[in-house]
N, C-alpha and C. Protein backbone atom coordinates (compact mmCIF):
# COMPACT_ATOMS: atom_id res chain seq x y z
N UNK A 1 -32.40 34.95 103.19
CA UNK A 1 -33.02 33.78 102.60
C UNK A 1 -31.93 32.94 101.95
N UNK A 2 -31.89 31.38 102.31
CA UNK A 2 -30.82 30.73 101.79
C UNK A 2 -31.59 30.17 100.55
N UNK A 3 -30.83 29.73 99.64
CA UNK A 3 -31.74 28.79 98.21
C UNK A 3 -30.72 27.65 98.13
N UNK A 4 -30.90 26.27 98.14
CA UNK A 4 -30.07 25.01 97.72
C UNK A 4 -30.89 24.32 97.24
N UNK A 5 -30.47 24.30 95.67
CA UNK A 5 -31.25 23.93 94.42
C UNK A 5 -30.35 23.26 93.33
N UNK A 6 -30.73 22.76 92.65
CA UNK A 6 -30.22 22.12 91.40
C UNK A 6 -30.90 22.40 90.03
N UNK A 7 -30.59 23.29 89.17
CA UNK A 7 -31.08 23.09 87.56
C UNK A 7 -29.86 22.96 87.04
N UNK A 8 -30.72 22.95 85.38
CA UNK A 8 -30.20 22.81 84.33
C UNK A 8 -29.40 23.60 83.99
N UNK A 9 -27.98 23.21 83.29
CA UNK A 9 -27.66 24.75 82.86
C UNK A 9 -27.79 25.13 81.48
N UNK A 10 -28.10 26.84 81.41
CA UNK A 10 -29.20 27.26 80.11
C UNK A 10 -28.60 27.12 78.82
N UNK A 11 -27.10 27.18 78.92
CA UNK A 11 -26.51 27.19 78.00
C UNK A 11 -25.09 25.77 78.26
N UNK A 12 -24.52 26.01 76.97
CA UNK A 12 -22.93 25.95 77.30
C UNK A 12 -22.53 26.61 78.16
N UNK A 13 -21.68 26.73 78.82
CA UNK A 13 -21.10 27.27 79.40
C UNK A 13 -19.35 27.23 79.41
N UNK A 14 -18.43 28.17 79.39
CA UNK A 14 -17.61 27.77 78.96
C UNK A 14 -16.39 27.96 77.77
N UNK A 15 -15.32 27.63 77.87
CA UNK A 15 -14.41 27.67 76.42
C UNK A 15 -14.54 26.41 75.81
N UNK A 16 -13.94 26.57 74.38
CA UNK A 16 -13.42 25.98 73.57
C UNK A 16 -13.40 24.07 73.68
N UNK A 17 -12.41 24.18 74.66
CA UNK A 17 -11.61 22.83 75.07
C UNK A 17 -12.26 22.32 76.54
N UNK A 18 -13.11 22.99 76.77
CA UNK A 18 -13.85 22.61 78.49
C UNK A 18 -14.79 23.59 78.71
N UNK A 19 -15.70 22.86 79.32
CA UNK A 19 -16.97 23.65 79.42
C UNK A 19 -18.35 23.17 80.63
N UNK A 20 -18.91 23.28 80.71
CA UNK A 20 -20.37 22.54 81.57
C UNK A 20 -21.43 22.65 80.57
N UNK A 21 -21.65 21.61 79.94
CA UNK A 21 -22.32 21.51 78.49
C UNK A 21 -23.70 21.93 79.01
N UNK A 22 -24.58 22.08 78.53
CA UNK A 22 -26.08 22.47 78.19
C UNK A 22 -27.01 21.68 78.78
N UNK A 23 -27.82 21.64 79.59
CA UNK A 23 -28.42 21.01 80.61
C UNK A 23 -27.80 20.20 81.74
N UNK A 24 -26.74 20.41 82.10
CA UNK A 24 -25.55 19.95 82.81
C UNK A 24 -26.44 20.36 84.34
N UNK A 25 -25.78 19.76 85.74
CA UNK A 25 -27.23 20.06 86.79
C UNK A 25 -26.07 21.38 87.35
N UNK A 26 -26.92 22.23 87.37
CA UNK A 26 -25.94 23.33 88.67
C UNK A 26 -26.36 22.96 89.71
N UNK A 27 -25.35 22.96 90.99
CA UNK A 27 -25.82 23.00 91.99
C UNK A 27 -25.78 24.53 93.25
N UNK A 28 -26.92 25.18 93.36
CA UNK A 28 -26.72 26.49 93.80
C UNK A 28 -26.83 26.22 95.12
N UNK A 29 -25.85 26.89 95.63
CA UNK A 29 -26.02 27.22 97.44
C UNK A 29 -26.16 28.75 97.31
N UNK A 30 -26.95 29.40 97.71
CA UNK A 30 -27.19 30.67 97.80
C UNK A 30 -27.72 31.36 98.73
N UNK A 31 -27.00 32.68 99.03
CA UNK A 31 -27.79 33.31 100.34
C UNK A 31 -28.03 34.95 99.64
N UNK A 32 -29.45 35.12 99.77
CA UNK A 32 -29.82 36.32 99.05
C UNK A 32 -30.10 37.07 100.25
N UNK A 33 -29.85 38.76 100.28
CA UNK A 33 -30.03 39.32 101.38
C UNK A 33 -30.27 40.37 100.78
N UNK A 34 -31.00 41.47 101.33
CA UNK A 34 -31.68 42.75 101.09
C UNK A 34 -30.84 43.83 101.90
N UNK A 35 -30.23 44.69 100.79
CA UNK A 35 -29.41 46.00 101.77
C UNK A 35 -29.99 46.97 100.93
N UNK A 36 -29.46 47.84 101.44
CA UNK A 36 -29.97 49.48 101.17
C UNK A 36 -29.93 49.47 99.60
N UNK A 37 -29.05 49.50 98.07
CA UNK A 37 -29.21 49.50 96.87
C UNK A 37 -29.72 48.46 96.46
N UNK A 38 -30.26 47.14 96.93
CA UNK A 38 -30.44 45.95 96.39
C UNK A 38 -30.57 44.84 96.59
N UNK A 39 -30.16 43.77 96.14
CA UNK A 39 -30.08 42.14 96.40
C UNK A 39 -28.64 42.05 96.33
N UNK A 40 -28.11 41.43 97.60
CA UNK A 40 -26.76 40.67 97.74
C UNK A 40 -26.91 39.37 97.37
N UNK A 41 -26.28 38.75 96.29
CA UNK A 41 -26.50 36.85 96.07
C UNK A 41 -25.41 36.91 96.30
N UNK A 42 -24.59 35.61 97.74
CA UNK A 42 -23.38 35.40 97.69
C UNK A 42 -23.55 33.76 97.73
N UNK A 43 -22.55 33.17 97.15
CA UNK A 43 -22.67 31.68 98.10
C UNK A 43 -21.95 31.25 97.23
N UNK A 44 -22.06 29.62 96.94
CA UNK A 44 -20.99 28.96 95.57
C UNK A 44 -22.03 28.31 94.73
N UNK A 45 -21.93 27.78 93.42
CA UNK A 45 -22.22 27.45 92.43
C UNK A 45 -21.04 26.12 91.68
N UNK A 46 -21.39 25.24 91.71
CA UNK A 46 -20.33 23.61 91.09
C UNK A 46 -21.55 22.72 89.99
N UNK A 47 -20.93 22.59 89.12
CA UNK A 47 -21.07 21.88 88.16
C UNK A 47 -20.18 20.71 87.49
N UNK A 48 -20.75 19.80 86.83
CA UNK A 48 -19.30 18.63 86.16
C UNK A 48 -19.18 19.32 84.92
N UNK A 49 -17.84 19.41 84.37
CA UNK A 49 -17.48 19.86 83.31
C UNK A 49 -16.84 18.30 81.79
N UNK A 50 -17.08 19.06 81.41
CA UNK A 50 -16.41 18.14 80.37
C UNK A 50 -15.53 18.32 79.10
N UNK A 51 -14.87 18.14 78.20
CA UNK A 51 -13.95 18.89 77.51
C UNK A 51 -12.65 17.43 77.00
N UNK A 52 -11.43 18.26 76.68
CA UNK A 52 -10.13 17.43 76.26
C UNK A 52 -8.96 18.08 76.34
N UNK A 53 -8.34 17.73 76.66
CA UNK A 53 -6.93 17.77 76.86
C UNK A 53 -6.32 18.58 75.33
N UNK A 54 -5.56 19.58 75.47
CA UNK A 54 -5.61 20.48 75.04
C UNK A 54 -3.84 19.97 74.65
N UNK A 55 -2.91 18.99 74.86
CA UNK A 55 -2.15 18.44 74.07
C UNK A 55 -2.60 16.87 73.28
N UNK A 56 -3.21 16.28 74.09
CA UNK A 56 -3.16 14.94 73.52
C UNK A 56 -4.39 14.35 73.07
N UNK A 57 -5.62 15.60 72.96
CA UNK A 57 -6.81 15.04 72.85
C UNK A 57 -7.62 14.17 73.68
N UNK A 58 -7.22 13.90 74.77
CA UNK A 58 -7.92 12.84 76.01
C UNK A 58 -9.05 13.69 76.50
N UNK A 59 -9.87 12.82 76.31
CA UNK A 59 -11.71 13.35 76.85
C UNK A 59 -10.94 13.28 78.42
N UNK A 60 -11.47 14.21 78.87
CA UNK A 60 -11.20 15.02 80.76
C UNK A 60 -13.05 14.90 81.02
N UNK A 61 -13.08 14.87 82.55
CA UNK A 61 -14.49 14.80 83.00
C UNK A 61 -13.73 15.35 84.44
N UNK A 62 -14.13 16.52 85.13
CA UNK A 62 -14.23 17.23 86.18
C UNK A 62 -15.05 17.83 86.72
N UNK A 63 -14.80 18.88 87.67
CA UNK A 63 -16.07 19.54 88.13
C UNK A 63 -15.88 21.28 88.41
N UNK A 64 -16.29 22.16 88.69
CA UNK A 64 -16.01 23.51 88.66
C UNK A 64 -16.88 24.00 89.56
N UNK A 65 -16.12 24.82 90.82
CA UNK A 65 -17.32 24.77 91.71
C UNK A 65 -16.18 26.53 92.04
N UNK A 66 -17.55 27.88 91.82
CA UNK A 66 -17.41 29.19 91.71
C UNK A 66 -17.99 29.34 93.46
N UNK A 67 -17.20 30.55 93.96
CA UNK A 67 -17.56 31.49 94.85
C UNK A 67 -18.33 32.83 93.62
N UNK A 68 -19.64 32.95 94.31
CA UNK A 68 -20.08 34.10 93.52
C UNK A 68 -20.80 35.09 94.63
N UNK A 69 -20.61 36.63 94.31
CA UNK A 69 -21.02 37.45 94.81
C UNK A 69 -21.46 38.42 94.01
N UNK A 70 -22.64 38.78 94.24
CA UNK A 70 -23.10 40.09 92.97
C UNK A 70 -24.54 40.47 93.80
N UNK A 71 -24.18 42.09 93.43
CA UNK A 71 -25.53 42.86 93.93
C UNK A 71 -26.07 43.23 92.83
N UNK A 72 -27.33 43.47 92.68
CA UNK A 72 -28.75 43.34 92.31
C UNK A 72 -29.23 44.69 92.13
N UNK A 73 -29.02 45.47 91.54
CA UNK A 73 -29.55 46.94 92.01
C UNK A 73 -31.03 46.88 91.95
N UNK A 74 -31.69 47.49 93.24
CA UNK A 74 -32.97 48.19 93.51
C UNK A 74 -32.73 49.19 91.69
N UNK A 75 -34.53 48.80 91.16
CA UNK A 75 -34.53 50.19 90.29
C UNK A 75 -34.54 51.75 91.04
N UNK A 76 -34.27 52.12 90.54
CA UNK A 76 -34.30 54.22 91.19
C UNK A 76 -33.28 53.90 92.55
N UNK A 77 -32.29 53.38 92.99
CA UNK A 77 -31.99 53.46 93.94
C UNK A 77 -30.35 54.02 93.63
N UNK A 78 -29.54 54.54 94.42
CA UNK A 78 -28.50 55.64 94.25
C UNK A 78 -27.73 54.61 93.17
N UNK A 79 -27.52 53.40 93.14
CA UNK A 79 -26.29 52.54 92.49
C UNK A 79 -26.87 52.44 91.25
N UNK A 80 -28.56 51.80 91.10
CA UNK A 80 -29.05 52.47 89.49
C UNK A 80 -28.54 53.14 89.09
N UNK A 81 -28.74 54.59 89.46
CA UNK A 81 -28.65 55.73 88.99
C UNK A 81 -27.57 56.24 88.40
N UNK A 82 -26.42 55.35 89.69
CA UNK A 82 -24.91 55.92 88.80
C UNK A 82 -24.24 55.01 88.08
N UNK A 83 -24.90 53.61 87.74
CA UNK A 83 -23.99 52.97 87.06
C UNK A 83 -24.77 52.64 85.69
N UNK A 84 -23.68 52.39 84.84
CA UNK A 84 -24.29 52.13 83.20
C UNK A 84 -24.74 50.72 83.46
N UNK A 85 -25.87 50.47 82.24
CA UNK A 85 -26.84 49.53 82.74
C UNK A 85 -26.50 48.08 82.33
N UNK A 86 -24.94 48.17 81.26
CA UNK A 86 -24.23 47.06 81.35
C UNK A 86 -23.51 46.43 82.51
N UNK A 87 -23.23 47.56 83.36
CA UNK A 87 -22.23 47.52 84.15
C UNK A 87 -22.55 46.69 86.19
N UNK A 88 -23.97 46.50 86.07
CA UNK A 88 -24.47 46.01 87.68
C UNK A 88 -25.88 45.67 86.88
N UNK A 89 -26.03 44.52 87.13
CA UNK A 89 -27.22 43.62 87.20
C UNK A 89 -28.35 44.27 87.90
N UNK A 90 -29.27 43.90 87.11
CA UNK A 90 -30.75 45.22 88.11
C UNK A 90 -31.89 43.84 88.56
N UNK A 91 -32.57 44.23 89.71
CA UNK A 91 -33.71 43.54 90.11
C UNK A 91 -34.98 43.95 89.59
N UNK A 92 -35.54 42.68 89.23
CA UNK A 92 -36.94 43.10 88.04
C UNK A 92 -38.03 42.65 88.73
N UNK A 93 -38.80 43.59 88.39
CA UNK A 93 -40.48 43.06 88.90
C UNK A 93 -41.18 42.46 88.00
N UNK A 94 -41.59 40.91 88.09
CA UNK A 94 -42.19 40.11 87.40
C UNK A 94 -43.57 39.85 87.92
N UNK A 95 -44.53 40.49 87.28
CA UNK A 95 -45.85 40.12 88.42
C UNK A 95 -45.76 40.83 89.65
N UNK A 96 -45.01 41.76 90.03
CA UNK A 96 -45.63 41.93 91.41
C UNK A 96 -44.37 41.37 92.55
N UNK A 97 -43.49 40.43 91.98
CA UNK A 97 -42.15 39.86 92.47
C UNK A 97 -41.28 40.58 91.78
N UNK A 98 -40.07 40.85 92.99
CA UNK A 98 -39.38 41.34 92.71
C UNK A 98 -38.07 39.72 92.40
N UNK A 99 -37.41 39.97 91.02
CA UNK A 99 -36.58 38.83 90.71
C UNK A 99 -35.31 39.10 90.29
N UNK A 100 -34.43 37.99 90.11
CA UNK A 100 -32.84 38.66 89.82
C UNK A 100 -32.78 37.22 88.77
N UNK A 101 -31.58 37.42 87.89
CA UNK A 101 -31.68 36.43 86.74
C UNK A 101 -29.78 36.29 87.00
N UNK A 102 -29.70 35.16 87.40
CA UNK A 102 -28.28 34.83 88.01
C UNK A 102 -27.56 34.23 86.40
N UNK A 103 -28.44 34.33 85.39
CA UNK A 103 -27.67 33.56 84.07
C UNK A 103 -26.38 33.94 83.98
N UNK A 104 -26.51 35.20 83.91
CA UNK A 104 -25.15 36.26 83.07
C UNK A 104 -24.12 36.38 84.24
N UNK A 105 -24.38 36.07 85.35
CA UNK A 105 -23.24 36.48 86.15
C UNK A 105 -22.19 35.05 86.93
N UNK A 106 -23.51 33.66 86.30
CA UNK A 106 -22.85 32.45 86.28
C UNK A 106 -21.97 31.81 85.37
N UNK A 107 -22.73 32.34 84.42
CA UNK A 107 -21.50 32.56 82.98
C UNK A 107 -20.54 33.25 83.28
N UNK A 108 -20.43 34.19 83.52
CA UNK A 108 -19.31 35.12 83.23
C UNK A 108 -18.22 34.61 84.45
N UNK A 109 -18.51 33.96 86.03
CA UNK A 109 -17.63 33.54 86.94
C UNK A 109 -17.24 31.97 86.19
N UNK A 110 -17.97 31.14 85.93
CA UNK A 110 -17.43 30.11 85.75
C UNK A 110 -16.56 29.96 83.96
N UNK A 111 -16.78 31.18 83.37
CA UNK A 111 -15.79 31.52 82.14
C UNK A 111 -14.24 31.71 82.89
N UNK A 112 -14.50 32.31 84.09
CA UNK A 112 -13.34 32.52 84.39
C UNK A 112 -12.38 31.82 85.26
N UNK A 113 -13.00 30.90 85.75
CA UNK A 113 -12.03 29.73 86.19
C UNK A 113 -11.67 28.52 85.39
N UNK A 114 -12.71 28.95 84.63
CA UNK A 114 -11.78 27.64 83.60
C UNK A 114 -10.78 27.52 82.79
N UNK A 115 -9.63 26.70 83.05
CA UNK A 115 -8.36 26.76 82.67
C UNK A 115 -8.59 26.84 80.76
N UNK A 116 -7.96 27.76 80.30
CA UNK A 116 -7.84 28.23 78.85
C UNK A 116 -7.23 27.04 77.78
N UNK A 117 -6.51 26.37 78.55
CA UNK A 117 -5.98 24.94 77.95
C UNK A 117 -5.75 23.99 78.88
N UNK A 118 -6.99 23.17 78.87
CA UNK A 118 -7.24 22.27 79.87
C UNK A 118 -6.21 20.86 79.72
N UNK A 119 -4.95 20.23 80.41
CA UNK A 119 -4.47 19.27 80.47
C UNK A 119 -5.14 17.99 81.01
N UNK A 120 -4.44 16.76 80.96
CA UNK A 120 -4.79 15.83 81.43
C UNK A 120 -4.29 15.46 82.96
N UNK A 121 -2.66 15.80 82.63
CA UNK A 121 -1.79 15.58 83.87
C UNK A 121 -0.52 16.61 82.95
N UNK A 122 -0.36 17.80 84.14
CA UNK A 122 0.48 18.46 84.04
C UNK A 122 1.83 18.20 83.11
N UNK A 123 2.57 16.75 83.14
CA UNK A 123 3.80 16.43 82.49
C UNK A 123 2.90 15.85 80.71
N UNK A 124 2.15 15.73 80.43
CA UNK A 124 1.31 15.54 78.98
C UNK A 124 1.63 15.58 77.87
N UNK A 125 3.02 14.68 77.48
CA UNK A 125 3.59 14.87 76.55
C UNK A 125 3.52 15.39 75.17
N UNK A 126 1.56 15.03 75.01
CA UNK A 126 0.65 15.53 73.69
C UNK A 126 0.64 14.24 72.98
N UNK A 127 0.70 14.73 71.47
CA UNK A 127 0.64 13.81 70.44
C UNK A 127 1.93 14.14 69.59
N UNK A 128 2.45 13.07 69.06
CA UNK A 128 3.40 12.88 68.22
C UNK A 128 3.41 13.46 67.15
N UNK A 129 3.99 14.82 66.84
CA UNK A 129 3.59 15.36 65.53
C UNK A 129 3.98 14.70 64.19
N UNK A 130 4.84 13.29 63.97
CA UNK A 130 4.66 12.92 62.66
C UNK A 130 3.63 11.70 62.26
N UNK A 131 3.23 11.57 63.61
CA UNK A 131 1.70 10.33 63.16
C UNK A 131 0.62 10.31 64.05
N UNK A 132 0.90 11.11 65.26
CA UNK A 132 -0.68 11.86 65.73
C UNK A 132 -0.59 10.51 66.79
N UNK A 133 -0.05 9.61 66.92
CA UNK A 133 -0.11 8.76 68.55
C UNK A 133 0.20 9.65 69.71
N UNK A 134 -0.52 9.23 70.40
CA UNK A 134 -0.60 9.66 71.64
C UNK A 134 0.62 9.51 72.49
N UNK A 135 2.09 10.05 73.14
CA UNK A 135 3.57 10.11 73.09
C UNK A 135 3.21 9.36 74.93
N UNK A 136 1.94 9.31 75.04
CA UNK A 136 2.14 8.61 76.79
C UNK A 136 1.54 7.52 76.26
N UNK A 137 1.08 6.81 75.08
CA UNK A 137 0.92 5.41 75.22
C UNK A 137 1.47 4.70 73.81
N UNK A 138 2.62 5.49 73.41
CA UNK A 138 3.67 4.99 72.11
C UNK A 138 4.30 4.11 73.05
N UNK A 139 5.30 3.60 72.39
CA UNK A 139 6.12 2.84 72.36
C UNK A 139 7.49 2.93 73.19
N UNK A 140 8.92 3.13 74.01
CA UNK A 140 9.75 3.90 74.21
C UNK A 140 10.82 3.61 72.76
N UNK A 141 10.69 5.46 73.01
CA UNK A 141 11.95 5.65 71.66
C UNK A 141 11.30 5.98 70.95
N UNK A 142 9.75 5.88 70.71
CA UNK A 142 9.00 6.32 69.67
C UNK A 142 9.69 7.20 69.23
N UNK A 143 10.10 7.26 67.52
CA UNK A 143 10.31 8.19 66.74
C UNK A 143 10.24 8.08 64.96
N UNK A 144 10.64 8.96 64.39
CA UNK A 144 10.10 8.70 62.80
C UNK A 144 11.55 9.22 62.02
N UNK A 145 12.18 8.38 61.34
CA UNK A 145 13.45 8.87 60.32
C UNK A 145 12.70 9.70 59.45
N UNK A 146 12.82 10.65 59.92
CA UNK A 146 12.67 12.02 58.67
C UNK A 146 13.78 12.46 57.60
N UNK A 147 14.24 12.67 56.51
CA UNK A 147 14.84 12.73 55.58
C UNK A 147 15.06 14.54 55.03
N UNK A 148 15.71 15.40 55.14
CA UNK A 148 15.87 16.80 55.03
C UNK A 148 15.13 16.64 53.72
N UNK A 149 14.64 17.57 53.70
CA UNK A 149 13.82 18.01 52.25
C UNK A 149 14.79 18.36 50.94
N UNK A 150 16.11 18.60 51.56
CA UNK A 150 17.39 19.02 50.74
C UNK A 150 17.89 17.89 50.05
N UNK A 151 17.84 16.83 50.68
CA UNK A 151 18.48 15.61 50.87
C UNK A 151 17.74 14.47 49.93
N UNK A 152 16.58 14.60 49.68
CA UNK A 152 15.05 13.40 49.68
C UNK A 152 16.09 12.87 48.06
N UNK A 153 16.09 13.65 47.50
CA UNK A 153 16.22 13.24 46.19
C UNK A 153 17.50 12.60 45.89
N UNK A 154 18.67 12.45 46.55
CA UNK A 154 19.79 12.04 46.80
C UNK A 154 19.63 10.79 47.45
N UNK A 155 18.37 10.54 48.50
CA UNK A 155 18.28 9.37 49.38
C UNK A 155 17.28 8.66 47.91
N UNK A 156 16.18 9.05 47.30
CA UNK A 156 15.90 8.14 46.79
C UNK A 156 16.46 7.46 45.32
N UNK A 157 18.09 8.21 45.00
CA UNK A 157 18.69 8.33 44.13
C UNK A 157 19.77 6.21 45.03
N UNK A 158 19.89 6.79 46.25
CA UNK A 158 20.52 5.93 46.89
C UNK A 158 20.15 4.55 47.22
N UNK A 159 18.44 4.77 47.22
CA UNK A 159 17.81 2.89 47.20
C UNK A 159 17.62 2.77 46.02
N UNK A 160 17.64 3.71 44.66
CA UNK A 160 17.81 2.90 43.47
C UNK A 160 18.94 2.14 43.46
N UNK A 161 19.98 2.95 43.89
CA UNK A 161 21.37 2.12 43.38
C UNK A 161 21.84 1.07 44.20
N UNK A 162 20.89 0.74 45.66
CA UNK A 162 21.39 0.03 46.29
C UNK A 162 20.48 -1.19 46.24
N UNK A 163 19.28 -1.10 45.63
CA UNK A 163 18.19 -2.02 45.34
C UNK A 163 19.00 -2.44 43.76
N UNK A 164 19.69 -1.79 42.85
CA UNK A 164 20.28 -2.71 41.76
C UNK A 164 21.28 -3.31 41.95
N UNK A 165 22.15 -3.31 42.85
CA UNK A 165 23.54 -3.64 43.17
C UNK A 165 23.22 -5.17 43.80
C-alpha cells in the first residue's frame, strides 16, 4: 500500500538554530508493506525548515527531505518478544485496525539531518564582535581601535594633555 499525503507537523521539530516549526505541511510518500514480524514503512518524508544562521544571525528558509525506513513490530511476534519496548516501534490495534504512529520515528530521522549549526553560505564571516554588524554587509576595513586594558589610563592621561596644549 502506497500513502502520498500532506499534514501538519505535531510538533517542532528539530534543533536549536533550525527546525520544521509546528504545523509546518509534511509531505509523506510512503510504502507500507506486511512481512512476517510486522509493518515495513519505507519511502521519504520533506518539509520547509526555518531557523538562522548560526554566525551572523540571518533568518535561513530551506527544506529537509528524509529517506525513512522502520518496521512496526506485529504484537507477540518473534521481534516483540526479543526487543525492549523502547527499542522497535510496535503496531497497535485501534478499534479493530491495526495502526503505526510514524511521530517518533519522523522526529528522530529529521533530528538527524539537520545541520547542528546551520550557515548561510559556507565562507559567513558572522558578526563583528566589537559592535555586532553583520562583517558581509560592513564596510571594507571594518574595524574598531581597541586600547589594551594596560594602557587605557595612560591613553586617557594623553587626550588630557593633548586637548590642553
Amino acid at each position: 500500500m502506497t500513502v502520498q499525503t500532506t499534514v501538519p507537523s505535531p510538533v517542532r521539530i528539530g534543533l536549536e538554530l533550525i527546525a520544521v516549526d509546528k504545523d509546518a505541511p509534511l509531505q509523506l510518500d510512503l510504502r507500507l508493506e506486511s512481512v512476517s514480524e510486522g509493518v515495513l514503512v519505507s519511502g521519504t518524508v520533506s518539509a520547509p525548515t526555518t531557523g538562522e544562521c548560526a554566525r551572523c544571525l540571518t533568518a535561513l528558509r530551506g527544506d529537509v527531505a528524509i529517506d525513512l525506513t522502520e518496521l512496526f513490530a506485529y504484537p507477540a511476534s518473534a521481534t516483540d518478544e526479543t526487543t525492549e519496548d523502547d527499542e522497535l516501534p510496535r503496531v497497535t490495534s485501534d478499534g479493530g485496525a491495526d495502526t503505526v504512529n510514524l511521530e517518533q520515528s519522523v522526529i528522530d530521522a529529521i533530528g538527524l539531518v539537520l545541520p547542528f549549526s546551520p550557515v548561510c553560505d559556507p565562507d559567513c564571516a558572522g558578526l563583528c564582535p566589537e559592535c555586532g554588524v553583520p562583517l558581509a554587509t560592513a564596510e571594507p576595513g571594518h574595524h574598531h581601535d581597541t586600547i589594551d586594558p594596560r594602557w587605557a589610563k595612560l591613553a586617557a592621561l594623553r587626550e588630557q594633555i593633548g586637548d590642553d596644549s
